[in-house]
Protein backbone atom coordinates (compact mmCIF):
# COMPACT_ATOMS: atom_id res chain seq x y z
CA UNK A 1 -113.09 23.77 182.93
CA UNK A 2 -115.05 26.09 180.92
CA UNK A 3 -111.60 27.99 179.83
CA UNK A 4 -110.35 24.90 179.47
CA UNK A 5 -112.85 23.51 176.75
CA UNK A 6 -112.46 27.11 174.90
CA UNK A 7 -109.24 26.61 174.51
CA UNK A 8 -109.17 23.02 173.03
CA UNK A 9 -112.24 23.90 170.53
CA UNK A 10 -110.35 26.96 168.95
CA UNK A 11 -107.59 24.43 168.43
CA UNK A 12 -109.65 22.18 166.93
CA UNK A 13 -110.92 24.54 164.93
CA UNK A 14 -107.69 26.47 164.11
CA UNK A 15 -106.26 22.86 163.13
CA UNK A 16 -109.55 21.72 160.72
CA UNK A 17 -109.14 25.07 158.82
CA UNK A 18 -105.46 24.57 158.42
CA UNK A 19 -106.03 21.05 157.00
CA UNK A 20 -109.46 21.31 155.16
CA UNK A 21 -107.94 24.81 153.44
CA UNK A 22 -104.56 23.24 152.40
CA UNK A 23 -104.85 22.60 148.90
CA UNK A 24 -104.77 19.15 147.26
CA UNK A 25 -101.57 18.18 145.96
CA UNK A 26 -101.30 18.42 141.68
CA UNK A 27 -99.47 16.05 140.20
CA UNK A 28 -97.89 15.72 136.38
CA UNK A 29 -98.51 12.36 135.42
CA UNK A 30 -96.70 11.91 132.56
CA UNK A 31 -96.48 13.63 129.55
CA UNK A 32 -95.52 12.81 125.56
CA UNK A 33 -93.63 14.58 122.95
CA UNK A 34 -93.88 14.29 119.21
CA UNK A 35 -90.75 12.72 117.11
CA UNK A 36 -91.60 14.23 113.60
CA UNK A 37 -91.81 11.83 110.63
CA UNK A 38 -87.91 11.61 108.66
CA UNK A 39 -89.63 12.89 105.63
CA UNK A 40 -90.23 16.33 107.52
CA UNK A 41 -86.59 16.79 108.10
CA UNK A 42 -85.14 20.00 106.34
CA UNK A 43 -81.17 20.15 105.85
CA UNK A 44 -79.91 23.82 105.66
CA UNK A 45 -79.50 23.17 102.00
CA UNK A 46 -83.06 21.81 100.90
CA UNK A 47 -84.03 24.78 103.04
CA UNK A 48 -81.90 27.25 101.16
CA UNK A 49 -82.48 25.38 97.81
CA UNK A 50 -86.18 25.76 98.35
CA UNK A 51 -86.25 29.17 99.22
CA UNK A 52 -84.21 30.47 96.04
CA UNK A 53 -87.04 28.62 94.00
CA UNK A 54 -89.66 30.75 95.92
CA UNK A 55 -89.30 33.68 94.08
CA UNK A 56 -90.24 36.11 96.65
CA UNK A 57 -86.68 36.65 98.29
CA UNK A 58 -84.02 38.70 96.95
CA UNK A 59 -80.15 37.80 97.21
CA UNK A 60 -79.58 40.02 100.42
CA UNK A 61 -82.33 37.58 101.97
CA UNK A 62 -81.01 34.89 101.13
CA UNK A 63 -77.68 35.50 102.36
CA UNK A 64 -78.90 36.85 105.57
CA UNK A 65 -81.08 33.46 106.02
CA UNK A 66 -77.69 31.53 105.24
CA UNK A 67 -76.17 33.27 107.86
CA UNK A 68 -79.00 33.08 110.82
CA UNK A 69 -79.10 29.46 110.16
CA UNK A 70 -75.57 28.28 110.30
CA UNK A 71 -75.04 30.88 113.24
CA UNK A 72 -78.58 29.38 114.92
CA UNK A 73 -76.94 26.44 116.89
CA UNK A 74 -79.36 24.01 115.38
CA UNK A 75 -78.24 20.63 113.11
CA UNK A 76 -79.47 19.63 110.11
CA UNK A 77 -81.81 17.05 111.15
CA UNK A 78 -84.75 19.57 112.29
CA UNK A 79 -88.36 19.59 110.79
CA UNK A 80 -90.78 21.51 109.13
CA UNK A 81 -94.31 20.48 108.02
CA UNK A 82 -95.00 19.22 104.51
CA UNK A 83 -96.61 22.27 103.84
CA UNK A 84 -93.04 23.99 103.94
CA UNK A 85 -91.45 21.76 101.59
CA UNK A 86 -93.59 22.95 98.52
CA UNK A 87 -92.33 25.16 95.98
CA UNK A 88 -94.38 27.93 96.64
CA UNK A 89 -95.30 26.82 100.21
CA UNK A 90 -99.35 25.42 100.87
CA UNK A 91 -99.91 28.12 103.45
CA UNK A 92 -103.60 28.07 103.19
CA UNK A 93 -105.99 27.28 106.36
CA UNK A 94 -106.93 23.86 105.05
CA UNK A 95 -102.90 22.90 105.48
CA UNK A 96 -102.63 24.75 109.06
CA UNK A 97 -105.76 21.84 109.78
CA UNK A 98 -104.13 18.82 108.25
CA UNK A 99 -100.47 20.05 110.18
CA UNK A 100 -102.57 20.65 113.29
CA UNK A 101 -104.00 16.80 112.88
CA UNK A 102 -99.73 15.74 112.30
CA UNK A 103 -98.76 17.03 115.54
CA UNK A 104 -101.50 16.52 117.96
CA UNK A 105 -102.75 13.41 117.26
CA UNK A 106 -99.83 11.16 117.71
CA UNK A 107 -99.04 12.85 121.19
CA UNK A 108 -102.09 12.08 122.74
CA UNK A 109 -102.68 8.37 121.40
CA UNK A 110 -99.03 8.06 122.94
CA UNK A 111 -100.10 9.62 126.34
CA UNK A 112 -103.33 8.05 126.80
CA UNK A 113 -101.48 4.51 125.96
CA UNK A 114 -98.29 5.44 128.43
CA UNK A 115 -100.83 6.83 131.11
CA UNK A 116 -103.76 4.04 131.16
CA UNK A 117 -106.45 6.64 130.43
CA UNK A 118 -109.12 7.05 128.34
CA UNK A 119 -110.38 9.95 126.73
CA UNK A 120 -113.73 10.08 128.60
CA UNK A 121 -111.44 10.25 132.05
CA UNK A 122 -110.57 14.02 130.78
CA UNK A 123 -112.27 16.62 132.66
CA UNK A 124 -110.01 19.36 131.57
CA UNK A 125 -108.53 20.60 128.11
CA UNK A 126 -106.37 23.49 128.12
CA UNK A 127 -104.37 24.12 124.00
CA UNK A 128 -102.06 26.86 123.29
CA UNK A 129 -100.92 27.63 119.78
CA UNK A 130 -99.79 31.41 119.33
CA UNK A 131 -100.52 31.91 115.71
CA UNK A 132 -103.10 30.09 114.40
CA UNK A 133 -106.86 29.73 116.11
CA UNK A 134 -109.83 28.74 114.26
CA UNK A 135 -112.86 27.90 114.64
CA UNK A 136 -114.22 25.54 115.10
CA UNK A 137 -111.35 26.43 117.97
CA UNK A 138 -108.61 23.62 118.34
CA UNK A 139 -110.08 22.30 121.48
CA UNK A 140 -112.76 21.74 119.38
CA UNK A 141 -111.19 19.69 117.30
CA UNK A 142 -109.30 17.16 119.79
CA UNK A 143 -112.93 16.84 121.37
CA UNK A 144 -114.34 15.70 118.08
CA UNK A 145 -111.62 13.24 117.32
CA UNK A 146 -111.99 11.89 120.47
CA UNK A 147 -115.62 11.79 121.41
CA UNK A 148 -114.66 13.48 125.06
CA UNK A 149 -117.48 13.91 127.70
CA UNK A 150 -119.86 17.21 127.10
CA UNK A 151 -118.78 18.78 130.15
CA UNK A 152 -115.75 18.72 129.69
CA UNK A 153 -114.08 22.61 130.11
CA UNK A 154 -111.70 23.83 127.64
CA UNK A 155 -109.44 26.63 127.20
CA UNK A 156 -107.65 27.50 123.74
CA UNK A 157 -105.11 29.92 124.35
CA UNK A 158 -103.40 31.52 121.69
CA UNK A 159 -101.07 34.31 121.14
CA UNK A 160 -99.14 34.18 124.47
CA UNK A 161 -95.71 32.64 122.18
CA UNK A 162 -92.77 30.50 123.53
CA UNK A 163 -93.93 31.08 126.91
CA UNK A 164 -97.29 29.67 126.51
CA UNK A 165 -96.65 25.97 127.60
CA UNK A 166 -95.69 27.14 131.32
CA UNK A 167 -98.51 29.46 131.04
CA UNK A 168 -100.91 26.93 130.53
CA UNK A 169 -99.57 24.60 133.51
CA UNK A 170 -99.92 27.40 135.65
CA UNK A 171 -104.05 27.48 134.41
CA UNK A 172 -103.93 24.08 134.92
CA UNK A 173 -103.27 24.63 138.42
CA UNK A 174 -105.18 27.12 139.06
CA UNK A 175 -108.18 25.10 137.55
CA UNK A 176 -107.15 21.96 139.64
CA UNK A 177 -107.80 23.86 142.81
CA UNK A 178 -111.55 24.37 142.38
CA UNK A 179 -112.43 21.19 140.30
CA UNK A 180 -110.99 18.64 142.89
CA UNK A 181 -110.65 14.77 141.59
CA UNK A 182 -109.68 15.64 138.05
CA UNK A 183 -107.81 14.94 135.38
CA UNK A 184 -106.43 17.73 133.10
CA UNK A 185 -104.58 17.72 129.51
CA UNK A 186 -102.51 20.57 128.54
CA UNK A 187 -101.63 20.86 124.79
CA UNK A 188 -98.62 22.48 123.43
CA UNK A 189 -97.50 23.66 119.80
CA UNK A 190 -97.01 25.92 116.87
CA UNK A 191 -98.79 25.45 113.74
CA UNK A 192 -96.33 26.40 110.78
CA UNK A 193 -97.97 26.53 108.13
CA UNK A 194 -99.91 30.00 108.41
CA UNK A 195 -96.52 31.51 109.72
CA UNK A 196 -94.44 31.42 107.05
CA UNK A 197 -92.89 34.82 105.86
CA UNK A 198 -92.43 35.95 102.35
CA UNK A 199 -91.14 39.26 102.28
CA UNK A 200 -87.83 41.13 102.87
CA UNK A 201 -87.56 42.50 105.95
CA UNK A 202 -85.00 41.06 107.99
CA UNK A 203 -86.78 41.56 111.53
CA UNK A 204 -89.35 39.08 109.80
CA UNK A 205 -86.85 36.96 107.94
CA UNK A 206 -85.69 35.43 111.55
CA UNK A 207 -89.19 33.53 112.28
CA UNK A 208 -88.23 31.46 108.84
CA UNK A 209 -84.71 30.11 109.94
CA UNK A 210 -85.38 29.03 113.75
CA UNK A 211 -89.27 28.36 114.34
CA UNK A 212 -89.61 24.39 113.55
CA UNK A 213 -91.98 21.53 114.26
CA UNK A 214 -92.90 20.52 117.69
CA UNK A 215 -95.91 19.47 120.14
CA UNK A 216 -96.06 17.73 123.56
CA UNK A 217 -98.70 16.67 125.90
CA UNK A 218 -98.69 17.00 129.47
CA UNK A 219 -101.51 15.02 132.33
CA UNK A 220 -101.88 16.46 135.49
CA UNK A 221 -104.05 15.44 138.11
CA UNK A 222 -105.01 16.48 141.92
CA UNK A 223 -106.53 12.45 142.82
CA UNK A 224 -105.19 10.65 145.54
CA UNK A 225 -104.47 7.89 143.43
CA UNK A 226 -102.16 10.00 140.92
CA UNK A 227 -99.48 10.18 143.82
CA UNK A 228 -98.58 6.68 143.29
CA UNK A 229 -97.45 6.72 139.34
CA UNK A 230 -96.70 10.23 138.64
CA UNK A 231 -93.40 11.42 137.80
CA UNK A 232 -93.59 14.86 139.48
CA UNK A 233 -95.33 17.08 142.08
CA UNK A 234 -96.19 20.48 141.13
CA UNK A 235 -94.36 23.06 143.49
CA UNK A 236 -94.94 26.06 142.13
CA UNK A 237 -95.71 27.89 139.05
CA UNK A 238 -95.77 32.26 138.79
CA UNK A 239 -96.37 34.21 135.64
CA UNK A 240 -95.06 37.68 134.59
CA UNK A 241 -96.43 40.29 132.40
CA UNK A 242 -94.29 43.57 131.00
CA UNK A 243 -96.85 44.68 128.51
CA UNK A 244 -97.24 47.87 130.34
CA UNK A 245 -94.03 48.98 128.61
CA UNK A 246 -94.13 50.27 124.97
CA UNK A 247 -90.94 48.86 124.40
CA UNK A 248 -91.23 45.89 125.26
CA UNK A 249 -94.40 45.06 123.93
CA UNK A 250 -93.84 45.77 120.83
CA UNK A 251 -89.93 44.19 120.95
CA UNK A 252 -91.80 41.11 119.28
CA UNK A 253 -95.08 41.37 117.43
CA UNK A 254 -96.85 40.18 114.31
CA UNK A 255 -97.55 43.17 111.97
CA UNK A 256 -97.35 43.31 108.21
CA UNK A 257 -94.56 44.96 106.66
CA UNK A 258 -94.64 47.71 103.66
CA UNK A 259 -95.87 45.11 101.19
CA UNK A 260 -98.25 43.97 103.28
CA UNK A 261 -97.17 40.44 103.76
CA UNK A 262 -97.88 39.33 107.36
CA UNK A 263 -94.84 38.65 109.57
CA UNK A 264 -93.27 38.26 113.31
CA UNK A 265 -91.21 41.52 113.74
CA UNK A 266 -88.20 40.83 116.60
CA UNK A 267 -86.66 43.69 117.39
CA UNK A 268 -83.13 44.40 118.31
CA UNK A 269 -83.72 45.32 121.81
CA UNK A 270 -86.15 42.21 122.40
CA UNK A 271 -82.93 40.24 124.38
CA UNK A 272 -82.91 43.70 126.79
CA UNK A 273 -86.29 43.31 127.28
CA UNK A 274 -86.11 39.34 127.56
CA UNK A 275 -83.27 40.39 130.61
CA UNK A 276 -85.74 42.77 132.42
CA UNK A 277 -89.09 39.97 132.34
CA UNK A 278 -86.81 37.06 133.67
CA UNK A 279 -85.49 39.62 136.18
CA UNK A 280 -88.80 40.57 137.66
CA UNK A 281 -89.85 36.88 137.56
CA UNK A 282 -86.78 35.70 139.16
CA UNK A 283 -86.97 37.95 141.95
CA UNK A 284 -90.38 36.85 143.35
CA UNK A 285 -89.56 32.90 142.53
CA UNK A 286 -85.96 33.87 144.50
CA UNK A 287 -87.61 35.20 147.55
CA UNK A 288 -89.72 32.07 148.17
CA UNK A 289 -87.51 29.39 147.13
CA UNK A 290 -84.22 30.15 147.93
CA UNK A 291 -82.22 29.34 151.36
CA UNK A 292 -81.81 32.10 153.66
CA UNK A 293 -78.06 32.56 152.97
CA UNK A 294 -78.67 33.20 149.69
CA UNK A 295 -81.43 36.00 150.73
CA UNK A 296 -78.78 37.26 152.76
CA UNK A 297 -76.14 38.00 150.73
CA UNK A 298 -78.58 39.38 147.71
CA UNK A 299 -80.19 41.93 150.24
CA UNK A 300 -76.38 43.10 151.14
CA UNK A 301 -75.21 43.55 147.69
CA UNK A 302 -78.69 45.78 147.47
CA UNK A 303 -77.97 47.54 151.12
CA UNK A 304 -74.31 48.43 149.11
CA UNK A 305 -75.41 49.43 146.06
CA UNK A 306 -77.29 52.51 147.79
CA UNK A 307 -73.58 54.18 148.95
CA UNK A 308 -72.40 56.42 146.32
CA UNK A 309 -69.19 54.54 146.68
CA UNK A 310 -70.25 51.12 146.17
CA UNK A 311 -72.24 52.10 142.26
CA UNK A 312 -69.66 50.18 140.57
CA UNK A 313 -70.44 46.99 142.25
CA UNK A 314 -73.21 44.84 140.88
CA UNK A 315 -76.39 43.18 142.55
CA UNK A 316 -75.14 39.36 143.73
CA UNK A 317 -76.66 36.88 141.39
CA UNK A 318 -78.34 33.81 144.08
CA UNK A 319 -77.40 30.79 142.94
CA UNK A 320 -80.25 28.83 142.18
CA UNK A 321 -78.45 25.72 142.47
CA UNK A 322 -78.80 25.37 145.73
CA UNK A 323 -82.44 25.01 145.58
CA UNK A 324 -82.91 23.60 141.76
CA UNK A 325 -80.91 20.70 140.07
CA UNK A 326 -82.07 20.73 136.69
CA UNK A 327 -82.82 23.89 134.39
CA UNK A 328 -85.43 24.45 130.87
CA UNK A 329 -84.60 27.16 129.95
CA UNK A 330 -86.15 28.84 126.45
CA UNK A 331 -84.86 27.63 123.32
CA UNK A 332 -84.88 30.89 121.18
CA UNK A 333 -81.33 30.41 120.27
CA UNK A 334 -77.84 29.49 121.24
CA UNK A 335 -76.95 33.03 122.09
CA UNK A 336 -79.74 33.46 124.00
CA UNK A 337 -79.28 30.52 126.27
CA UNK A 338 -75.87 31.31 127.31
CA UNK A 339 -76.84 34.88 128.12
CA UNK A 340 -79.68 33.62 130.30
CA UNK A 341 -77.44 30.23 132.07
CA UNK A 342 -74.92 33.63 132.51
CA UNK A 343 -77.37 35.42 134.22
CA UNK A 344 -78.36 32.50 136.45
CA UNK A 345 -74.94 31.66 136.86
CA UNK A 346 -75.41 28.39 135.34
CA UNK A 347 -72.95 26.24 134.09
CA UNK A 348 -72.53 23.69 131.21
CA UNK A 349 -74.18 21.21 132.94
CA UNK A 350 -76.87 22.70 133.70
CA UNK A 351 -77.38 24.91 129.84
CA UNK A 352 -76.74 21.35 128.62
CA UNK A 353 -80.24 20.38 127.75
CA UNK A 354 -80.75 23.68 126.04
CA UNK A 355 -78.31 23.26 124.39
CA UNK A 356 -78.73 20.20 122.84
CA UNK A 357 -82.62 20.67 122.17
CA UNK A 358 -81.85 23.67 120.05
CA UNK A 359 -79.37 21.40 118.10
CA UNK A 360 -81.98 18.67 117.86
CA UNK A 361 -84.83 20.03 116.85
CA UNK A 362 -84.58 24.01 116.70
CA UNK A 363 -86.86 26.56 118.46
CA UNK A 364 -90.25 24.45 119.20
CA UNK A 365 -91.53 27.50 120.71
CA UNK A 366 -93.60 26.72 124.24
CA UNK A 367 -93.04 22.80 123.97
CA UNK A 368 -89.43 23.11 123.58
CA UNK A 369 -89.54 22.93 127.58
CA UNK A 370 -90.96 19.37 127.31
CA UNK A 371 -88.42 18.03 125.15
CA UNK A 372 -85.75 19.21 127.06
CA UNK A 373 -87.01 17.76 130.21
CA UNK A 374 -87.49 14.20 128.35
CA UNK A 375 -83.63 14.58 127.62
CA UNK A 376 -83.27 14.93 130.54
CA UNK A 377 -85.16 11.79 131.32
CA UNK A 378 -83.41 10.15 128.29
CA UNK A 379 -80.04 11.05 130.03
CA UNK A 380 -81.12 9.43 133.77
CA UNK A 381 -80.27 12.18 135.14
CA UNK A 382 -83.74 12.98 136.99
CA UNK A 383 -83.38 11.64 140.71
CA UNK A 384 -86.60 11.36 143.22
CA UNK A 385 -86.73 14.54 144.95
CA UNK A 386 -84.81 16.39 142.18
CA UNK A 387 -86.71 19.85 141.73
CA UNK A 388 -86.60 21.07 137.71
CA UNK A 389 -87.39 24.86 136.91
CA UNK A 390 -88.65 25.56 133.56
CA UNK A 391 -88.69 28.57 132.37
CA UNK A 392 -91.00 30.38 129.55
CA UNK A 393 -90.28 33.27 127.86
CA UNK A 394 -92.76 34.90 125.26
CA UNK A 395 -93.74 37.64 123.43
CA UNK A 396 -96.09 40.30 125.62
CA UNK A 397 -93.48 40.06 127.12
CA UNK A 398 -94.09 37.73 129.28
CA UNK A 399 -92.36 35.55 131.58
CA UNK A 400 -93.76 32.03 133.40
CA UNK A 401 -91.78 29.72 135.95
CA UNK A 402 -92.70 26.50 136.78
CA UNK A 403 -91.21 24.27 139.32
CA UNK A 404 -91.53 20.62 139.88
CA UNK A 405 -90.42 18.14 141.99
CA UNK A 406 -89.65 14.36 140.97
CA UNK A 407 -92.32 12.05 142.67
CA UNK A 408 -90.80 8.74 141.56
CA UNK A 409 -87.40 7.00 140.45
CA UNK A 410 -87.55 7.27 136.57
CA UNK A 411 -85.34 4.80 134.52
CA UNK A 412 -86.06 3.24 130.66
CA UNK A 413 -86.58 6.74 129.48
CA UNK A 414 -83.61 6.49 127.04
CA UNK A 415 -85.65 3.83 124.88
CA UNK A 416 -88.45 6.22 124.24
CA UNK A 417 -89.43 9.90 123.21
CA UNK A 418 -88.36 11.70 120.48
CA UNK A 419 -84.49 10.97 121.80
CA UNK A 420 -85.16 7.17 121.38
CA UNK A 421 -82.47 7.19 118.14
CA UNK A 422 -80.18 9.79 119.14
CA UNK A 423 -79.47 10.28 122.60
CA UNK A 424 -76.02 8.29 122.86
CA UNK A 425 -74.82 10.84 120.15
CA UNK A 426 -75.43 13.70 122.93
CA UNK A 427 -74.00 15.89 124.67
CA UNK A 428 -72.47 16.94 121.08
C-alpha cells in the first residue's frame, strides 16, 4: 500500500508540474495599420522633380535614383511625409515629432476602437523605430497622449531596422510569460524625416528611392478571455544575430560619407549576407516545425554531401509548405523577394503578398510584415487553423521568425485597412 501511495503522489506531482509550468497561451488580438493621407503620395516624377530642385544632387544621382526607382517594383501611389515634399526638405527634429504624431496616432485610436480597449487596460508598451529616438523617448510620448497607467513598462527599441517589428513580438512574448493577465501593445515604424540623404554616394542614395511611410499596431494578450476574439495564437517566435561577422555587420550601417552628410550605407554583398542570417534562422525554425519526412530527406542530402563524389549536389531545400500556408516575407525589394520565395521554394502564390505590398506602398521597413498580412486578410485567404510565418530581416544582421496560427474565421477584412480602396485592383 505504502508503494502503492508513492507511486500515485509522484504522479500527481509529475502531472501538477507539467500543467502549472506550461506556459499561458499569447494571443494577437488584433492589430491596425496606417493608410497615409492622399496628399502624402509621391509619383516617381514629383519625386524626381523635387529632387533636381534640391540642389545637393548631381546628374549621375539623379539618373541613378531614376533608375532604382523604376527598377524598385513599387507604383506610383506610395508616400512620404510632408516633411519630404519641401524644397529643401524640413529634416529638423521638430518635423521627425510632428511625423512621429502622423503615423502613430491614427493606428492606435483605430486599434483601441476595433479591439474594445482602453488605454488604461495597457500594461505593456514595447516601440521600435530604427533611426530616430528622442527623448523624451517615443514611449514617452504615446504615454502622454494617452494618459496610460504609471506602471505601465515600456521598451523603445531602436536601431534593430526592417527586422525590428518581429523582434519586438518576440519581447512581447517573452514579457507575457512573467507578467501573466496582460495586455501588451507593440508599435511599429520608421520616422522619415531625420533619414533623408543628401549627398552622392550611391550606397546612400538607395535609402532615398525605397524607404516610405508606414506604421502598424499590434495587441497581444495571455488572458483567458482573449482566446475568444483574437485572430491568432502565437506559436512561435526565434531571433538571429550575425553581428559577430565583420562583414556582415557592416553590409548595412549608418555612417557619414566624405562630406560628412549622414547616410545608410548598403553594401553590395548585404543580399550574401541577407542569404547566410535567413539560413541560420531557418535551420533551427526547420528542425522544430517541420514533418519528419521533410527532416529526413534534408539530413540525407547532408549525409551525401560529405562523399567527395556527391560535392556537386546541393543541400535539399524542406518545403515549408507543408507546415506553413501563408508567407511575410521582407519587403526590401522585388529582387530580393524572389531570391528569398527561391530559396524557400516558394511559389507565386505564396511571394504574392510581397509582392504586391512592395507595389503598394514600398519598403515600410519592420511594419511592412503587418500590411502584408492584412492583404492577406483583405484577400480572405486566412482560414482557422492556417499557420502564417513572418519573416524579419534587418540590419546587425539580424534575422527574426514569427509564427502564428489563426484562432478564428476572419471575413469583412476587404472593407477595411489600408487595402479598403484598392484591393480588387490586386494581384497586379
Amino acid at each position: 500500500m505504502f508503494h502503492f501511495l508513492l507511486i500515485c503522489f509522484v504522479l500527481l506531482y509529475l502531472l501538477l508540474k507539467h500543467f502549472l509550468s506550461k506556459p499561458s497561451p499569447i494571443y494577437l488580438i488584433d492589430f491596425s495599420c496606417l493608410k497615409p493621407p492622399n496628399y502624402c503620395r509621391v509619383p516617381f516624377s514629383t519625386f524626381l522633380e523635387n529632387a533636381s530642385l534640391f540642389e545637393c544632387f548631381d546628374n549621375e544621382s539623379m539618373s541613378f535614383m531614376e533608375k532604382v526607382l523604376h527598377s524598385s517594383g513599387q507604383s506610383e501611389q506610395t508616400y512620404l511625409p510632408p516633411s519630404l515634399h519641401f524644397v529643401p526638405p524640413k529634416t529638423h527634429h521638430l518635423e521627425s515629432i510632428k511625423e512621429f504624431h502622423m503615423v502613430i496616432f491614427p493606428i492606435m485610436e483605430d486599434l483601441f476602437a476595433k479591439t474594445k480597449i482602453s488605454p488604461f487596460e495597457i500594461d505593456i508598451l514595447i516601440l521600435n523605430c530604427s533611426g530616430f529616438c528622442p527623448s523624451p523617448s517615443l514611449t514617452s510620448i504615446v504615454v502622454n497622449k494617452y494618459a496610460m497607467r504609471s506602471d505601465i513598462k515600456t521598451y523603445n527599441v531602436s536601431g534593430m531596422g526592417c527586422s525590428a517589428s518581429a523582434l519586438c513580438i518576440d519581447l512581447a512574448q517573452n514579457l507575457l510569460r512573467v507578467h501573466k493577465n496582460s495586455n501588451a501593445i507593440v508599435l511599429s515604424t520608421e520616422i522619415l524625416s531625420n533619414g533623408w540623404y543628401s549627398g552622392n554616394e550611391k550606397s546612400k542614395l538607395l535609402i532615398n528611392c525605397l524607404f516610405r511611410m508606414g506604421s502598424a499596431a499590434i495587441l497581444l494578450s495571455n488572458k483567458k478571455e482573449a482566446s475568444k476574439n483574437a485572430k491568432y495564437l502565437l506559436l512561435r517566435t526565434l531571433r538571429t544575430l550575425r553581428a559577430f561577422d565583420d562583414k556582415a555587420y557592416f553590409s548595412a550601417i549608418r555612417e557619414e560619407d566624405s562630406d560628412g552628410k549622414l547616410g545608410v550605407t548598403l553594401k553590395r554583398d548585404l543580399l550574401n549576407v541577407a542569404g547566410e542570417t535567413l539560413r541560420s534562422n531557418i535551420s533551427i525554425l526547420g528542425s522544430e516545425i517541420l514533418p519528419i519526412s521533410e527532416k529526413f530527406w534534408y539530413g540525407v542530402s547532408l549525409i551525401k554531401k560529405m562523399f567527395v563524389f556527391m560535392k556537386s549536389e546541393g543541400i535539399y531545400v524542406p518545403d515549408f509548405k507543408t507546415v506553413i500556408q501563408h508567407f511575410c516575407l521582407p519587403c526590401s525589394g522585388r529582387g530580393v523577394i524572389r531570391e528569398v520565395g527561391k530559396g524557400l521554394r516558394l511559389g507565386e502564390r505564396e511571394i504574392e503578398a510581397a509582392l504586391m505590398t512592395l507595389h503598394r506602398f514600398g519598403n515600410q521597413s519592420s511594419s511592412s510584415l503587418w500590411y502584408e498580412l492584412a492583404y492577406l486578410e483583405a484577400k480572405e485567404n486566412v482560414k482557422k487553423g492556417d499557420n502564417i510565418w513572418q519573416l524579419g530581416m534587418g540590419s546587425g544582421p539580424k534575422c527574426c521568425s514569427v509564427v502564428l496560427k489563426c484562432n478564428r474565421p476572419i471575413f469583412g477584412e476587404y472593407e477595411k485597412g489600408p487595402w479598403g480602396d484598392c484591393i480588387h485592383q490586386y494581384p497586379m
